[in-house]
C-alpha atoms as a PDB file:
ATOM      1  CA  UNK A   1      16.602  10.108  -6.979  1.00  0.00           C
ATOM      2  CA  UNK A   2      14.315   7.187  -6.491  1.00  0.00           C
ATOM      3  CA  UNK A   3      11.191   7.044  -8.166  1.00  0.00           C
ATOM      4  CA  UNK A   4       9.286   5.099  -5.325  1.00  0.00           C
ATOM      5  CA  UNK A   5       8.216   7.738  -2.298  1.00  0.00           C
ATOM      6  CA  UNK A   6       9.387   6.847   0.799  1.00  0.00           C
ATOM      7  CA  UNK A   7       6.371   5.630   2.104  1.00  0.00           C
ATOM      8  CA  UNK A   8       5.707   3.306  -1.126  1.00  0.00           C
ATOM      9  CA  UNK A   9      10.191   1.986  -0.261  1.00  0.00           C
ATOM     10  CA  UNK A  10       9.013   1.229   3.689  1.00  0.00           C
ATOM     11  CA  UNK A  11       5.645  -0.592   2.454  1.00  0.00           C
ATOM     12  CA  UNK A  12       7.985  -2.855   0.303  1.00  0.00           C
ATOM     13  CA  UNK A  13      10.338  -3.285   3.096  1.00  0.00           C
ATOM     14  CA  UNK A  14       7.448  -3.759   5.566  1.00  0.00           C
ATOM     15  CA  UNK A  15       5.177  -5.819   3.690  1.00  0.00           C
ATOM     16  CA  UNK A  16       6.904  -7.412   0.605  1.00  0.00           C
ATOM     17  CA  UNK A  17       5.013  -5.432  -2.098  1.00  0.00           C
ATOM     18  CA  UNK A  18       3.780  -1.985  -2.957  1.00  0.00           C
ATOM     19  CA  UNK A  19       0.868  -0.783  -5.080  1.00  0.00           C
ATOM     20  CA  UNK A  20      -0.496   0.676  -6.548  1.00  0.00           C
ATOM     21  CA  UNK A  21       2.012   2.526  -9.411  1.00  0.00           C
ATOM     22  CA  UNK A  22       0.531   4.060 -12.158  1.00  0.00           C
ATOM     23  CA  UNK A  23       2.202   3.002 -15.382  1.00  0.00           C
ATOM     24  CA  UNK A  24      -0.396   3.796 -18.433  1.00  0.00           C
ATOM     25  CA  UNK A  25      -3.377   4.843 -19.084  1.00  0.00           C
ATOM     26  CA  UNK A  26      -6.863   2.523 -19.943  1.00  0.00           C
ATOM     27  CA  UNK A  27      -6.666   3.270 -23.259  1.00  0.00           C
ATOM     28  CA  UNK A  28      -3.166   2.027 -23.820  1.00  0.00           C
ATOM     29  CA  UNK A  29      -3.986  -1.306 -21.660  1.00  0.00           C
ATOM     30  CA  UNK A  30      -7.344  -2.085 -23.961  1.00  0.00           C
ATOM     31  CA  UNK A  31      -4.662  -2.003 -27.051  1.00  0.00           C
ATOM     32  CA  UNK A  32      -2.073  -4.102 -25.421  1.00  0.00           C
ATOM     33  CA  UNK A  33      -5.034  -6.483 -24.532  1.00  0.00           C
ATOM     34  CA  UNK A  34      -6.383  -6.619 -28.109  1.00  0.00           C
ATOM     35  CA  UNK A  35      -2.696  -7.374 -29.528  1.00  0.00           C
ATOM     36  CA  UNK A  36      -2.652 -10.328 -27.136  1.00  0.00           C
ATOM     37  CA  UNK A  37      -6.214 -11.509 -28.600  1.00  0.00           C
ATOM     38  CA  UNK A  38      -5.183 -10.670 -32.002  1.00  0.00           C
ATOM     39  CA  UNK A  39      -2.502 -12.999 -31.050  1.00  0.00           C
ATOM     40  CA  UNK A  40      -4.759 -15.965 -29.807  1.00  0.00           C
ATOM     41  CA  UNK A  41      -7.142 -15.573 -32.613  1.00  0.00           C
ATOM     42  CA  UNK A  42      -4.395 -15.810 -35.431  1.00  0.00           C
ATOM     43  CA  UNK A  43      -2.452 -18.887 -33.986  1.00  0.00           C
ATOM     44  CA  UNK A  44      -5.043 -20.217 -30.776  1.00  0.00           C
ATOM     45  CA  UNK A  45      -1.653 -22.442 -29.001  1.00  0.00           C
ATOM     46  CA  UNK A  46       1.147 -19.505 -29.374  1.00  0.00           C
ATOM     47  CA  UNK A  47      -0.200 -18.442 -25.755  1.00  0.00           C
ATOM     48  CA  UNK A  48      -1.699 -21.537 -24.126  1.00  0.00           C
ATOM     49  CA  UNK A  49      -0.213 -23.416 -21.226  1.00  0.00           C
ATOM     50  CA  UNK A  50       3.255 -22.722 -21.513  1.00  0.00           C
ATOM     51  CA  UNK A  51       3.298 -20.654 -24.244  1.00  0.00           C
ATOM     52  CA  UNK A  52       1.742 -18.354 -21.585  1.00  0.00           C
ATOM     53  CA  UNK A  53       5.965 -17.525 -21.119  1.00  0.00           C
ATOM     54  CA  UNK A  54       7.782 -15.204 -22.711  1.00  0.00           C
ATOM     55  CA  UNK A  55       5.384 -13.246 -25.163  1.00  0.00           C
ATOM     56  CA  UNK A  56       7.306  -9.833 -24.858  1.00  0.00           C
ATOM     57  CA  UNK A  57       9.545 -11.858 -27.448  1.00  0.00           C
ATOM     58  CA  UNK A  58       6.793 -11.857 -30.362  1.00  0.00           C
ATOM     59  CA  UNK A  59       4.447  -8.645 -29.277  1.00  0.00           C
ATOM     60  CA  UNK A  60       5.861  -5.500 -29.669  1.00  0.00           C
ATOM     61  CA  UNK A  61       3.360  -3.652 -27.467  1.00  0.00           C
ATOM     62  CA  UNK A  62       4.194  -6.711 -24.287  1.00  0.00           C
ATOM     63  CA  UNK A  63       7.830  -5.531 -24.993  1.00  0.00           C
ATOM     64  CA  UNK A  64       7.079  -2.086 -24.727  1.00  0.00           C
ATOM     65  CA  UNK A  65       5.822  -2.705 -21.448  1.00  0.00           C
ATOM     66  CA  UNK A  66       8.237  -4.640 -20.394  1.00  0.00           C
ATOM     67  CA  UNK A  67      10.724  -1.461 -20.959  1.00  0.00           C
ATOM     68  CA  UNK A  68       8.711   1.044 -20.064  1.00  0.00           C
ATOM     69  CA  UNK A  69      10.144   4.009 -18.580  1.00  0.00           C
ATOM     70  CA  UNK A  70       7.909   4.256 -15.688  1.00  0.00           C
ATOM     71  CA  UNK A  71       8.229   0.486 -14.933  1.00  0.00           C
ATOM     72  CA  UNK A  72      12.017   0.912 -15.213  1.00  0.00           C
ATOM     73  CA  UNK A  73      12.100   3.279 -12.517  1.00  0.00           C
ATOM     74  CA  UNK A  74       9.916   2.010 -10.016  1.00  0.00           C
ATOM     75  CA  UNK A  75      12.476  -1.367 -10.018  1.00  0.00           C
ATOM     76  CA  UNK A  76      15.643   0.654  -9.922  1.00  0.00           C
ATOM     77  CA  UNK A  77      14.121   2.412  -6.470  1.00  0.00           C
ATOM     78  CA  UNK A  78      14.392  -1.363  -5.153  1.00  0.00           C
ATOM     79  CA  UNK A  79      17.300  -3.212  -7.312  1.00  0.00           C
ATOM     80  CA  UNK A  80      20.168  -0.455  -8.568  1.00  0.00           C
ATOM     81  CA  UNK A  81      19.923   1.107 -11.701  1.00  0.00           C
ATOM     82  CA  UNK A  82      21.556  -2.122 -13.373  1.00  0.00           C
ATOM     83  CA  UNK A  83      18.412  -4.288 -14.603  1.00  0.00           C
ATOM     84  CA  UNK A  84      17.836  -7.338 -16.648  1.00  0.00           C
ATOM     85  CA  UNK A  85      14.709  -9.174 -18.380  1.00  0.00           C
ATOM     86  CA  UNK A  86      14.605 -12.333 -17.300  1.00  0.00           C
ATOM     87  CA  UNK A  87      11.139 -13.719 -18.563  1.00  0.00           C
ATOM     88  CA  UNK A  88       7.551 -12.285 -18.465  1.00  0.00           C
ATOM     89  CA  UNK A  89       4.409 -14.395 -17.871  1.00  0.00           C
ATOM     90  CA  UNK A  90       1.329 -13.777 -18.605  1.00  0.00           C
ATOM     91  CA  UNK A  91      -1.678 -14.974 -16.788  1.00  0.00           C
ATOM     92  CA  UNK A  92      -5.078 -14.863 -18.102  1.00  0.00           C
ATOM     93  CA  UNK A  93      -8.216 -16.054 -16.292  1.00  0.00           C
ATOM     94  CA  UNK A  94     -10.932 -16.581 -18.609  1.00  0.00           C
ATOM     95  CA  UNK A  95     -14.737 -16.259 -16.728  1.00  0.00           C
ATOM     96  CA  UNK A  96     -16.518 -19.257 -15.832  1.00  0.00           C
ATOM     97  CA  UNK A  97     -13.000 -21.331 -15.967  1.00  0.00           C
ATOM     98  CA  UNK A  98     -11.692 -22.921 -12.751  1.00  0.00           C
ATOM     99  CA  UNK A  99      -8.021 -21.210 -12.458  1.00  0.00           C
ATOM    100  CA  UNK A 100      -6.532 -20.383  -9.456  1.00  0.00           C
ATOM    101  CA  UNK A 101      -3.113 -19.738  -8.615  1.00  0.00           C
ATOM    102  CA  UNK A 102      -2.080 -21.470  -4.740  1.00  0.00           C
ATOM    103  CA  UNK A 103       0.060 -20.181  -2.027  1.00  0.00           C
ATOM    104  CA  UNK A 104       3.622 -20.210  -2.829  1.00  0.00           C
ATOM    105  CA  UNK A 105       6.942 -18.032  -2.853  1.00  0.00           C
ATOM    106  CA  UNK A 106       8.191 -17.363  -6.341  1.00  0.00           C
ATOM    107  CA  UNK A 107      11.897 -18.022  -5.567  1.00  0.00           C
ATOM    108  CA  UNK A 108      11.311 -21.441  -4.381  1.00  0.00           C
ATOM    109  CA  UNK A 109      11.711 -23.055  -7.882  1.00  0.00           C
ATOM    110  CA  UNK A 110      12.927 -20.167 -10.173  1.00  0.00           C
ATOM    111  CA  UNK A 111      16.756 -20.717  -9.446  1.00  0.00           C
ATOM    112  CA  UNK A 112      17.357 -17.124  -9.492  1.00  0.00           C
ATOM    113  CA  UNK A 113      20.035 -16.431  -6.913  1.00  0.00           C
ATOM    114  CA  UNK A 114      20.705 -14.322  -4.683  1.00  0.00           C
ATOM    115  CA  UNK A 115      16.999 -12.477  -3.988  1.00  0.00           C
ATOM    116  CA  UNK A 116      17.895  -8.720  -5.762  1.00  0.00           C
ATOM    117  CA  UNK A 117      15.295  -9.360  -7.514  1.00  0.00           C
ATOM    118  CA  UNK A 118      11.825  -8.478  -8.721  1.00  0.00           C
ATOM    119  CA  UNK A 119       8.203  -9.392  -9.947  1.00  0.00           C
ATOM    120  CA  UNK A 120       6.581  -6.614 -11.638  1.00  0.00           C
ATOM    121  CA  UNK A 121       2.741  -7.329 -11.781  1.00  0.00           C
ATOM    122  CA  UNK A 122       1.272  -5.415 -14.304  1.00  0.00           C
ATOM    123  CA  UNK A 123      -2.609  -5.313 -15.172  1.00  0.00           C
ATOM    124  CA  UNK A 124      -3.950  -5.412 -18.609  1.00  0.00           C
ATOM    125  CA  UNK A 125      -7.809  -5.588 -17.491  1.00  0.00           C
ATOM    126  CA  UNK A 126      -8.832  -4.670 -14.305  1.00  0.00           C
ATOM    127  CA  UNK A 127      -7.768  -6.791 -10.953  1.00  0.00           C
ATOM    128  CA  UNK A 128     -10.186  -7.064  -7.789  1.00  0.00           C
ATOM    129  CA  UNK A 129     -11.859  -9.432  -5.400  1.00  0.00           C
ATOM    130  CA  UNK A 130     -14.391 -10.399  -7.754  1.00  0.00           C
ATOM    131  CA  UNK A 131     -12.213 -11.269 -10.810  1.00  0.00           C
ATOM    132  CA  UNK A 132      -9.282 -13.043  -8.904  1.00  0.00           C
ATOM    133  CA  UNK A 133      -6.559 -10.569  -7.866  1.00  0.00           C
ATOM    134  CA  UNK A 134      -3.544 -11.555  -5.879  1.00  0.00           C
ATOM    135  CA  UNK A 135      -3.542 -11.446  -2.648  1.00  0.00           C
ATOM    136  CA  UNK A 136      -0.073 -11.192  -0.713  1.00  0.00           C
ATOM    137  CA  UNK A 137       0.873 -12.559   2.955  1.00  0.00           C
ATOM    138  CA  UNK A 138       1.915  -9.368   4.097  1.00  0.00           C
ATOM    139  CA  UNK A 139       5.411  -9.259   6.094  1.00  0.00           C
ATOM    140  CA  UNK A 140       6.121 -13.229   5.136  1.00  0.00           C
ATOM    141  CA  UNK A 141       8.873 -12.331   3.042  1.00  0.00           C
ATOM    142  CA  UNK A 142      11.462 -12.196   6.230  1.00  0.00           C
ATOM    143  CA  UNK A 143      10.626 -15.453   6.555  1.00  0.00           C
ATOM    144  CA  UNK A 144      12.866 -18.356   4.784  1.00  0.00           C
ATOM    145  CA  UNK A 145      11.246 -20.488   1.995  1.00  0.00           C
ATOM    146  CA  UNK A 146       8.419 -22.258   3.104  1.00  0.00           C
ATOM    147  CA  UNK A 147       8.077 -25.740   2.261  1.00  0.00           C
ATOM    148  CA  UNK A 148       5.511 -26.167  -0.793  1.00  0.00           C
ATOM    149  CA  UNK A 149       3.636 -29.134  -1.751  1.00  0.00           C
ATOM    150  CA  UNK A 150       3.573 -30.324  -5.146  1.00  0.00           C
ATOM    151  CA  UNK A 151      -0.117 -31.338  -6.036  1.00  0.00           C
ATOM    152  CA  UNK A 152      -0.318 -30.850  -9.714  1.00  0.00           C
ATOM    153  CA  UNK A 153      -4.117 -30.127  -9.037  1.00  0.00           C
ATOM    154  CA  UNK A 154      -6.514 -29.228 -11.590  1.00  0.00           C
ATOM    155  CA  UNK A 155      -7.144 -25.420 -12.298  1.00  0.00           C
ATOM    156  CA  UNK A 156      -3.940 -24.338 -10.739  1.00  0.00           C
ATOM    157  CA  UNK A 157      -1.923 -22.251 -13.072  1.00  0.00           C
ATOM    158  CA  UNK A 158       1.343 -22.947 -11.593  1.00  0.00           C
ATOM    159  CA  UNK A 159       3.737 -25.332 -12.870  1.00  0.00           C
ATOM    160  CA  UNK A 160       3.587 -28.116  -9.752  1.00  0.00           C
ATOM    161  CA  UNK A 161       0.891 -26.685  -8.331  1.00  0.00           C
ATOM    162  CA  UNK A 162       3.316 -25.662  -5.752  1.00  0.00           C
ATOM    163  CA  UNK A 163       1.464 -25.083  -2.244  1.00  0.00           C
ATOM    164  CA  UNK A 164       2.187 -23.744   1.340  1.00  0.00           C
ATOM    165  CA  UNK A 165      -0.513 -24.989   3.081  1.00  0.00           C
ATOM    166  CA  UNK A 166      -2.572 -23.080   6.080  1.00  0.00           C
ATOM    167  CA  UNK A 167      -1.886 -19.777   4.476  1.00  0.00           C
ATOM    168  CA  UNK A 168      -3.951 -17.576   6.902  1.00  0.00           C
ATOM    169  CA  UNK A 169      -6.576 -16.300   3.973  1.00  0.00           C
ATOM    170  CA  UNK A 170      -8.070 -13.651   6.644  1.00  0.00           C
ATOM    171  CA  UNK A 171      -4.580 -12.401   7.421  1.00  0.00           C
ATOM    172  CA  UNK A 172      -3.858 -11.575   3.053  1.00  0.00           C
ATOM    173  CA  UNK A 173      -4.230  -8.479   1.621  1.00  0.00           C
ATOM    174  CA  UNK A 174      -6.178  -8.187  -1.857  1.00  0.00           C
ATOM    175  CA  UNK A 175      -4.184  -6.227  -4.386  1.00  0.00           C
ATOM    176  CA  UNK A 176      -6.222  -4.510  -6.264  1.00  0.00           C
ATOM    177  CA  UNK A 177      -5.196  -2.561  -9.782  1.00  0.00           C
ATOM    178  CA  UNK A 178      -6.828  -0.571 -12.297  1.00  0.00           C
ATOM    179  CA  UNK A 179      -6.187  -1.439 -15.941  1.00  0.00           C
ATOM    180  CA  UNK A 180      -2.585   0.333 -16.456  1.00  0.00           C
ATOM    181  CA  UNK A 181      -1.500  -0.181 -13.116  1.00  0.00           C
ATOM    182  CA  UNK A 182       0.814  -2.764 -11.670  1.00  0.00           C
ATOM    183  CA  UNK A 183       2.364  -3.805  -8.501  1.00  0.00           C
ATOM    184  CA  UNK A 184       5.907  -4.913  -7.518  1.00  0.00           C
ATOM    185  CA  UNK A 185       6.457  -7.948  -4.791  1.00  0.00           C
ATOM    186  CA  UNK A 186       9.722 -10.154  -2.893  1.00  0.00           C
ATOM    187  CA  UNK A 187      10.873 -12.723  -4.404  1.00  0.00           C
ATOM    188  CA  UNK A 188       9.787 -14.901  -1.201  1.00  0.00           C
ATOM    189  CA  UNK A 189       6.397 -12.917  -0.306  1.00  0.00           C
ATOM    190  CA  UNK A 190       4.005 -15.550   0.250  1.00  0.00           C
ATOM    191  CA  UNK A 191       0.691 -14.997  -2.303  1.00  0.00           C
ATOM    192  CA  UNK A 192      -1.976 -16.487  -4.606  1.00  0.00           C
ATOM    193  CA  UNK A 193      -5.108 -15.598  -6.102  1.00  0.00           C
ATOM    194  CA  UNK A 194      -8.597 -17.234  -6.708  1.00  0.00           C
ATOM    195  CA  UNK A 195     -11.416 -17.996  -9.163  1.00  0.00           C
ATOM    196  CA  UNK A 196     -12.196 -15.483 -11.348  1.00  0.00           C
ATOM    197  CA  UNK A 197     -16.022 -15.264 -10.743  1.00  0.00           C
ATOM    198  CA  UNK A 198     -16.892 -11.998 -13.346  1.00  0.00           C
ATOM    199  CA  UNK A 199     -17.964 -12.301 -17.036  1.00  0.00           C
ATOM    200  CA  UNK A 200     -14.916 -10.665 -18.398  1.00  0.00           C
ATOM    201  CA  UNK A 201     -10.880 -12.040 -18.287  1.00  0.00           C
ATOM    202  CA  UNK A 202      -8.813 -11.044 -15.860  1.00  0.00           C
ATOM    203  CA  UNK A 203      -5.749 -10.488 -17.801  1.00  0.00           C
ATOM    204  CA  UNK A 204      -2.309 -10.075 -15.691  1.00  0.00           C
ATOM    205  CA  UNK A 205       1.098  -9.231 -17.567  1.00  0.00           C
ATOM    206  CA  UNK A 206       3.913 -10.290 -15.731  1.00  0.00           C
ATOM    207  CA  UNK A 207       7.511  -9.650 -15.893  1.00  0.00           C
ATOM    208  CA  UNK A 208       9.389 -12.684 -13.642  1.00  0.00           C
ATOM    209  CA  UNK A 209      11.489 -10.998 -12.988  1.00  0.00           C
ATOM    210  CA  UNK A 210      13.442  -8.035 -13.403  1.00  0.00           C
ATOM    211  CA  UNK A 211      16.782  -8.873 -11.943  1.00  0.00           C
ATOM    212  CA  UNK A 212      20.357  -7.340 -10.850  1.00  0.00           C
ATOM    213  CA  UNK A 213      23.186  -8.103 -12.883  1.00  0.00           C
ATOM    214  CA  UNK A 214      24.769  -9.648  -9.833  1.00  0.00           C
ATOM    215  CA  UNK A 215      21.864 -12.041  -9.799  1.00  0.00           C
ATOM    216  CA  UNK A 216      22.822 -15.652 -11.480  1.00  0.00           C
ATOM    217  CA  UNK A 217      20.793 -19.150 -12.488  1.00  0.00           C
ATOM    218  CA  UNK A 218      21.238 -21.652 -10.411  1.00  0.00           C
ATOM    219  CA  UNK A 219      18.736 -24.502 -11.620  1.00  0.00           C
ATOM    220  CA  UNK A 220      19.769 -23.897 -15.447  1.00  0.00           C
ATOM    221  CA  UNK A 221      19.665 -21.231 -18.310  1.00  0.00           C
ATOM    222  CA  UNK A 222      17.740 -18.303 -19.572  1.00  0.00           C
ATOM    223  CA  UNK A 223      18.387 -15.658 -21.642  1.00  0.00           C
ATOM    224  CA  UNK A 224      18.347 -11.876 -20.517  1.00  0.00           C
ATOM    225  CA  UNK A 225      17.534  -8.873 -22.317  1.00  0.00           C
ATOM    226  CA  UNK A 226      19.258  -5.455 -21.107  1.00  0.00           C
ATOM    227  CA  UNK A 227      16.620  -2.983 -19.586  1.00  0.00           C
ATOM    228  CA  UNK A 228      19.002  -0.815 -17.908  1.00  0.00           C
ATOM    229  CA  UNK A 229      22.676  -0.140 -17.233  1.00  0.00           C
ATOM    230  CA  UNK A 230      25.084  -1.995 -17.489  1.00  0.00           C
ATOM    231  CA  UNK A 231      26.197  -5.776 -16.922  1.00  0.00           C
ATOM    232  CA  UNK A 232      29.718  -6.013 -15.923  1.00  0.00           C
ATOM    233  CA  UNK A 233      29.025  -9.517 -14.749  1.00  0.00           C
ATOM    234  CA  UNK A 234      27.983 -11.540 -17.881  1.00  0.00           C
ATOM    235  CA  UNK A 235      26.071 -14.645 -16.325  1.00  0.00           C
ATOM    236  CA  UNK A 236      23.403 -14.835 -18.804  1.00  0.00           C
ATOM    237  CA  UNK A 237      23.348 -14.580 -22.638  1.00  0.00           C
ATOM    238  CA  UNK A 238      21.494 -12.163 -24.341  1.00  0.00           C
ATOM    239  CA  UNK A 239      18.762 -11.801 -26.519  1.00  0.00           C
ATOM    240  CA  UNK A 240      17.082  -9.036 -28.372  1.00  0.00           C
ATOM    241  CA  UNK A 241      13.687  -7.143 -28.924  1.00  0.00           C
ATOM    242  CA  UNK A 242      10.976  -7.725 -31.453  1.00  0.00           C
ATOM    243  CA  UNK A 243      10.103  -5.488 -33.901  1.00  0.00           C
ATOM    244  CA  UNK A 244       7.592  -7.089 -35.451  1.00  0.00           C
ATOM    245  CA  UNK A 245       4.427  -9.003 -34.110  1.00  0.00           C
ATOM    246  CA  UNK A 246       4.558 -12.681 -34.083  1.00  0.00           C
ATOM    247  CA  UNK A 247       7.567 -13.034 -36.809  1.00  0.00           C
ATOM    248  CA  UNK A 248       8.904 -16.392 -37.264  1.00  0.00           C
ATOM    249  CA  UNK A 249      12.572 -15.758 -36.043  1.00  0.00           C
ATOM    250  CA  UNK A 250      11.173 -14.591 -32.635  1.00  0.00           C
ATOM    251  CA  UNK A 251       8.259 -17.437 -32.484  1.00  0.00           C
ATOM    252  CA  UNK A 252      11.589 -19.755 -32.831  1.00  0.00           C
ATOM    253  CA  UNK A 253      13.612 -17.739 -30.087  1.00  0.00           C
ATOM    254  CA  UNK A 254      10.332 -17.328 -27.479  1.00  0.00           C
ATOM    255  CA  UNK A 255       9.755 -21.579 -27.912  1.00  0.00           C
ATOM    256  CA  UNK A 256      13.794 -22.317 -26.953  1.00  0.00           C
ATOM    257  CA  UNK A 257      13.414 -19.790 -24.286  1.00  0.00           C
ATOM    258  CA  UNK A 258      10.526 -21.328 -22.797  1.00  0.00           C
ATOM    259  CA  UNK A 259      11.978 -24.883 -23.369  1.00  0.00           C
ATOM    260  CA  UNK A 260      14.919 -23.960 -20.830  1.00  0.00           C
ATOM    261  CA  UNK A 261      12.227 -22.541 -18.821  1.00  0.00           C
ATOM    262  CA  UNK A 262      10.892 -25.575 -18.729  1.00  0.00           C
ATOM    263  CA  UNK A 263      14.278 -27.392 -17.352  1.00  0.00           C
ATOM    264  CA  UNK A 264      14.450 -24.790 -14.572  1.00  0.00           C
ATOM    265  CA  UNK A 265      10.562 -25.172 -13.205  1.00  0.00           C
ATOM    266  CA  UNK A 266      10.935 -29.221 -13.490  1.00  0.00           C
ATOM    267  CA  UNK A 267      14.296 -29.090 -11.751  1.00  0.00           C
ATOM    268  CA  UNK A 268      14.427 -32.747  -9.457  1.00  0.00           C
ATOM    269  CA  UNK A 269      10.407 -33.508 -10.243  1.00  0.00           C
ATOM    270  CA  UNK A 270       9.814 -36.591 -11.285  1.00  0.00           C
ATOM    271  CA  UNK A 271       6.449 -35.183 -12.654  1.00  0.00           C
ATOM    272  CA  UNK A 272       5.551 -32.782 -15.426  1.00  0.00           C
ATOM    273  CA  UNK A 273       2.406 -30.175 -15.365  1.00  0.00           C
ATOM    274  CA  UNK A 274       0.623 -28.734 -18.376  1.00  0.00           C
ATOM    275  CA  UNK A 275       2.643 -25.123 -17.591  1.00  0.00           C
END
């Protein structure tokens, strides 16, 4: 039984993403955005630059949505009912600021190996054309990696600033989510987004990446949590859920985390970004 219709399974096949899934309602997505504000008003650096990693580890309500049913299922449809956590991002644009994310393949520096893998995309606000949704290169996933240019540029919310240049903009499909919906894409799907040119955040939850227990790290370590299943293979050590918001145990587990992160994203560069 797979979650995922058959025409949503060929789209991912064909194109390197599907969307939109419906995962929770507004209602639920204004709360989980006000725990992530309540989080950035009581401590302002807990989320900024790279603390932008990881924050399922100190919110209960990111967790939840990291193991949400619904979510859960949609993955298994594409990876096996055997599932890992293996980070979350989130990635806020804030009106009237310059961030952009450029052109890249997420598997060129994530050293998760081999591909049976994926990003879950999941929308806390509202994501369109005006506010700076992603747009995906459809098909360019049956492509190898691309080679990316590191340019460290300014507004760029990637690590490097890791770019494939003469992406063919007219030839990228916006994809665009309600508040409480999310989309799932290839680990070597070619996509970015732009400026966020509303008066309101655009405020993406990301889980990178749900992965198969077969699936190891090959540039360093992070820790997995167990979504689903089980994991007869044992590559990565475990970790466990919060129960409480921002406690300091977890604050102390989410900062090593995103220190090893940091080792994998940096692999070979000689250079060092503000993510």
């Amino acid at each position: 039984m797979s979650y995922l219709s058959s025409n949503q399974l060929k789209q991912y096949d064909d194109e390197g993403f599907v969307c939109p899934i419906n995962i929770f309602s507004k209602e639920k997505a204004k709360e989980i955005r006000n725990e992530i504000e309540l989080i950035e008003n009581k401590i302002p650096e807990e989320l900024e630059k790279s603390g932008r990693y990881n924050a399922h580890l100190i919110s209960p309500l990111l967790d939840e949505v990291t193991h949400n049913s619904k979510v859960l299922d949609a993955v298994e449809s594409i990876i096996g009912e055997n599932i890992l956590v293996c980070g979350t991002t989130l990635f806020i644009k804030n009106p009237n600021e310059k961030g952009f994310v450029s052109y890249h393949q997420d598997a060129k520096y994530i050293g998760l190996e081999p591909h049976n893998w994926v990003t879950a995309w999941v929308a806390i606000t509202d994501s369109n054309e005006k506010n700076g949704c992603m747009r995906m290169w459809s098909g360019s996933h049956k492509d190898n990696l691309k080679d990316h240019d590191q340019k460290f540029n300014e507004g760029n919310l990637l690590t490097r600033g890791q770019t494939i240049n003469n992406v063919p903009k007219e030839e990228t499909t916006p994809l665009i989510l309600e508040a409480g919906q999310m989309s799932l894409h290839h680990p070597t799907v070619v996509h970015g987004s732009e400026l966020n040119q509303s008066n309101d955040r655009r405020i993406g939850f990301v889980i990178q990446s749900y992965i198969s227990t077969n699936v190891k790290q090959v540039l360093g370590k992070n820790s997995v949590q167990l979504a689903r299943g089980v994991d007869n293979f044992n590559f990565h050590e475990k970790i466990g859920r919060p129960d409480t918001l921002m406690s300091k145990n977890d604050r102390e587990l989410k900062k090593k985390e995103n220190d090893n992160l940091q080792e994998i994203f940096y692999k070979g560069s000689t250079k060092k970004g503000s993510y």
